[in-house]
Protein backbone atom coordinates (compact mmCIF):
# COMPACT_ATOMS: atom_id res chain seq x y z
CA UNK A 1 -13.21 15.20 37.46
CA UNK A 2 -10.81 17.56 38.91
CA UNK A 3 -8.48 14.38 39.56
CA UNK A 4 -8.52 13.11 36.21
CA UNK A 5 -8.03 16.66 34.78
CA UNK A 6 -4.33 16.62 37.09
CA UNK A 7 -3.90 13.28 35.96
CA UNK A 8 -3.64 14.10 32.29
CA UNK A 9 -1.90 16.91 33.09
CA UNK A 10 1.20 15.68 34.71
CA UNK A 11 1.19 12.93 32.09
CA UNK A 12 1.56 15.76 29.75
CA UNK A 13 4.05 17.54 31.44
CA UNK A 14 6.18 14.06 32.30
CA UNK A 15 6.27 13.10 28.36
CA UNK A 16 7.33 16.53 27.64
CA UNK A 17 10.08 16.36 30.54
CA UNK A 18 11.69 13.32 29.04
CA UNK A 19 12.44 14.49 25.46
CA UNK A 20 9.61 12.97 23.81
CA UNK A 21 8.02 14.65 20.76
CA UNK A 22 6.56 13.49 17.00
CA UNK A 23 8.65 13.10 14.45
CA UNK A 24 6.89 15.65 12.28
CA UNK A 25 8.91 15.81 8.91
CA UNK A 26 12.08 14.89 7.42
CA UNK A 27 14.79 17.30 6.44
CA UNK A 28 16.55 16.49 3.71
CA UNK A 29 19.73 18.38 2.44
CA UNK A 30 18.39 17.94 -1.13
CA UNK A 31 14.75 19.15 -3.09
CA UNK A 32 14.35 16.57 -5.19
CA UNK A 33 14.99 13.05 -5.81
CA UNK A 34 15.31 10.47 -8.08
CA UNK A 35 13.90 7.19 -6.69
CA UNK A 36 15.06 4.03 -8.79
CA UNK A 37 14.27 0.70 -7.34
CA UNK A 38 13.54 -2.86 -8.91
CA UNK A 39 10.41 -3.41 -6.45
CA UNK A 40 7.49 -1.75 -6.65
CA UNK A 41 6.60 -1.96 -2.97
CA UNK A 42 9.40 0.08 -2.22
CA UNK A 43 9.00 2.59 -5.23
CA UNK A 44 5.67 3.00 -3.69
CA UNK A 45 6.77 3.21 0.03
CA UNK A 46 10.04 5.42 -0.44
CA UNK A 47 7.70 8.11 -2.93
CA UNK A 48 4.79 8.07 -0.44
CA UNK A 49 7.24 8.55 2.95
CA UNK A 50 9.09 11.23 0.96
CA UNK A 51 6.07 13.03 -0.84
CA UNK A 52 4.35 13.32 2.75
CA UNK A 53 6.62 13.76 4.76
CA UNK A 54 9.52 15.51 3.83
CA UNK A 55 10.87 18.62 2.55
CA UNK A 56 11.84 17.35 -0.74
CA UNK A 57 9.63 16.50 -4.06
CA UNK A 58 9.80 13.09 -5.87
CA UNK A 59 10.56 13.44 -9.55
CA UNK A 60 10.15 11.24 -12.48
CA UNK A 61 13.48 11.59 -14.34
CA UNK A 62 17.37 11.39 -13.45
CA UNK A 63 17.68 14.44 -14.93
CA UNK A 64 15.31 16.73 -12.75
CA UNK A 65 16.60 15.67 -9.32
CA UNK A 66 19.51 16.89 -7.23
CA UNK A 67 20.06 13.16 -6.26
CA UNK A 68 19.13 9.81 -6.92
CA UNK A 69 18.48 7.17 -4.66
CA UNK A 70 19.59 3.78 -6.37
CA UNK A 71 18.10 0.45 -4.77
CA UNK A 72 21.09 -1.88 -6.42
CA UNK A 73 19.76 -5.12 -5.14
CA UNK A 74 17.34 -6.85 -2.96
CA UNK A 75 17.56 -10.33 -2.01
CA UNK A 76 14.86 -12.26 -0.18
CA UNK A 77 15.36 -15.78 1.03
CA UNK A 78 13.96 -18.44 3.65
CA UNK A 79 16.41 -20.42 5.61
CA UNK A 80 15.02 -23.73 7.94
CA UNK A 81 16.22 -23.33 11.35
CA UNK A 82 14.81 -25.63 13.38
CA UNK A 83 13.67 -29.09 12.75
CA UNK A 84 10.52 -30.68 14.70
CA UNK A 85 10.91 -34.66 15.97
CA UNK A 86 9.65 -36.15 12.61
CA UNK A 87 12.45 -34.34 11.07
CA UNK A 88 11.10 -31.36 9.16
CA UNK A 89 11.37 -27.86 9.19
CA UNK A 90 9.76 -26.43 12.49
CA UNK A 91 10.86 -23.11 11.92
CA UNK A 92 12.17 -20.71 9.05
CA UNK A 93 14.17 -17.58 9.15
CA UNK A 94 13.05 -15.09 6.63
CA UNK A 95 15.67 -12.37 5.16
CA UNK A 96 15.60 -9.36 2.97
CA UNK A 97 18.92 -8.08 2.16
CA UNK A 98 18.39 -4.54 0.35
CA UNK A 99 21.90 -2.72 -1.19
CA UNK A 100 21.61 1.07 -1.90
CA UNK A 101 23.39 4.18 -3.06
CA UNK A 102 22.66 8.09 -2.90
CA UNK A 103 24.18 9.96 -5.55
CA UNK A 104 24.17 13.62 -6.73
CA UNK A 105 24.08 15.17 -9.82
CA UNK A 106 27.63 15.29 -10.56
CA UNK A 107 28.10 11.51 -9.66
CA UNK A 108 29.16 12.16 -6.45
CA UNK A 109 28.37 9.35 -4.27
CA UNK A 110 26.62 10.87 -0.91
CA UNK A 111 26.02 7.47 0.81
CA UNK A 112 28.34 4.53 -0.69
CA UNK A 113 26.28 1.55 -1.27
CA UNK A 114 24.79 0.45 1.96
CA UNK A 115 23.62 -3.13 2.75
CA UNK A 116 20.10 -3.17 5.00
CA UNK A 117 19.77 -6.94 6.08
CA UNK A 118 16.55 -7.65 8.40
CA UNK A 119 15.21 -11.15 9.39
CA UNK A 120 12.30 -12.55 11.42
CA UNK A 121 11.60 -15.99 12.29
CA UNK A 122 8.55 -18.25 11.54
CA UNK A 123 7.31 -21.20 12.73
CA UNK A 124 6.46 -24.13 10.37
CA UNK A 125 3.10 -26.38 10.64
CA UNK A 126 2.68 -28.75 8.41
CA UNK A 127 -0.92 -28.73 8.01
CA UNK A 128 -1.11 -25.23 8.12
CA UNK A 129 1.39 -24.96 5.15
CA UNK A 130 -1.20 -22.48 3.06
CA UNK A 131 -1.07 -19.91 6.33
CA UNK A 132 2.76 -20.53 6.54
CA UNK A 133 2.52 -18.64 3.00
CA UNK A 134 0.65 -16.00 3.39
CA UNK A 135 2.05 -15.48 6.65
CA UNK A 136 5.28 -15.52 4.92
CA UNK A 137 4.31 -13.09 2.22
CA UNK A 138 2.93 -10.63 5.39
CA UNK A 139 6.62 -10.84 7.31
CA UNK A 140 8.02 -10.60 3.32
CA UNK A 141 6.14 -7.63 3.22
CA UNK A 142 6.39 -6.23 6.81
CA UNK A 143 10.23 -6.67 6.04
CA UNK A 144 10.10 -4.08 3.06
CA UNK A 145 8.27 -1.23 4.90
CA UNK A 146 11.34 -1.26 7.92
CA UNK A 147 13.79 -1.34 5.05
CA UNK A 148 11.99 2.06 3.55
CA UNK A 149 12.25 3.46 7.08
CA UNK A 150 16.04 2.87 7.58
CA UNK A 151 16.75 4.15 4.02
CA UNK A 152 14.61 7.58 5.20
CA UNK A 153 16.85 7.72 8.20
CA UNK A 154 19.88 7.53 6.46
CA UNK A 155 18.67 9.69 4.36
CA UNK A 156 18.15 12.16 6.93
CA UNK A 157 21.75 11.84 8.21
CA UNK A 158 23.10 12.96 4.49
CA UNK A 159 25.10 15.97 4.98
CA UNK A 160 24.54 19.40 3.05
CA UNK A 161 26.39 19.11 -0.19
């Protein structure tokens, strides 16, 4: 007992030696923020990231936020990349390619626009083509949510106005 008591201990004290902490929340230069994006997913996953875990509020109008975030465009696609030995696709690369802006009040752009592109690979089967698309729309998906956490970083990184 006393042995697994150290144990825990000096883990504890070695995670704490090499920088390691939470995250906790975000600091953000700004109160409150305009979200506008043409997909709901990320509407949904940029309000709940900054509503929970941020100092800033999430407002419903242009006109009650210090900034707005502006999703321009979002472009998903599926590209074959690899070809099995009866000639079809044996693999597909999936891309999202998001393009955003921050922009104050007075129309001053804080972050030009930005392009976020992410990709991941999947392997085609054709007799398991219905689990290729749902498989697909889980990656699609999966895609999204890393998107809304590389717009919160940037975020972060915003200096004070």
């Amino acid at each position: 007992m006393r042995r697994r008591g150290f144990c825990v201990m000096a883990l504890t004290l070695l995670l704490g030696a090499c920088g390691f902490q939470l995250r906790g929340t975000s600091e953000f230069p700004f109160s409150t923020i305009y979200i506008q994006t043409p997909n709901q997913q990320m509407t949904v996953g940029l309000t709940r990231y900054i509503r929970y875990g941020s100092n800033a509020t999430v407002v419903d109008s242009p006109a009650q936020a210090d900034v707005q975030l502006q999703v321009l465009n979002i472009a998903t696609g599926s590209t074959p990349i690899g070809i099995n030995p009866q000639g079809q696709p044996g693999e597909y690369d999936l891309t999202t390619v998001t393009t955003f802006q921050l922009v104050d009040v007075h129309g001053k752009v804080l972050i030009p626009p930005t392009r976020i592109s992410l990709s991941r690979s999947l392997p085609y089967n054709v007799s398991l083509a219905q689990a290729f698309a749902s498989e697909s729309v889980l990656l699609q998906n999966d895609m999204i949510k890393d998107t809304v956490e590389q717009i919160i970083r940037r975020l972060e990184a915003v200096k004070s106005r």
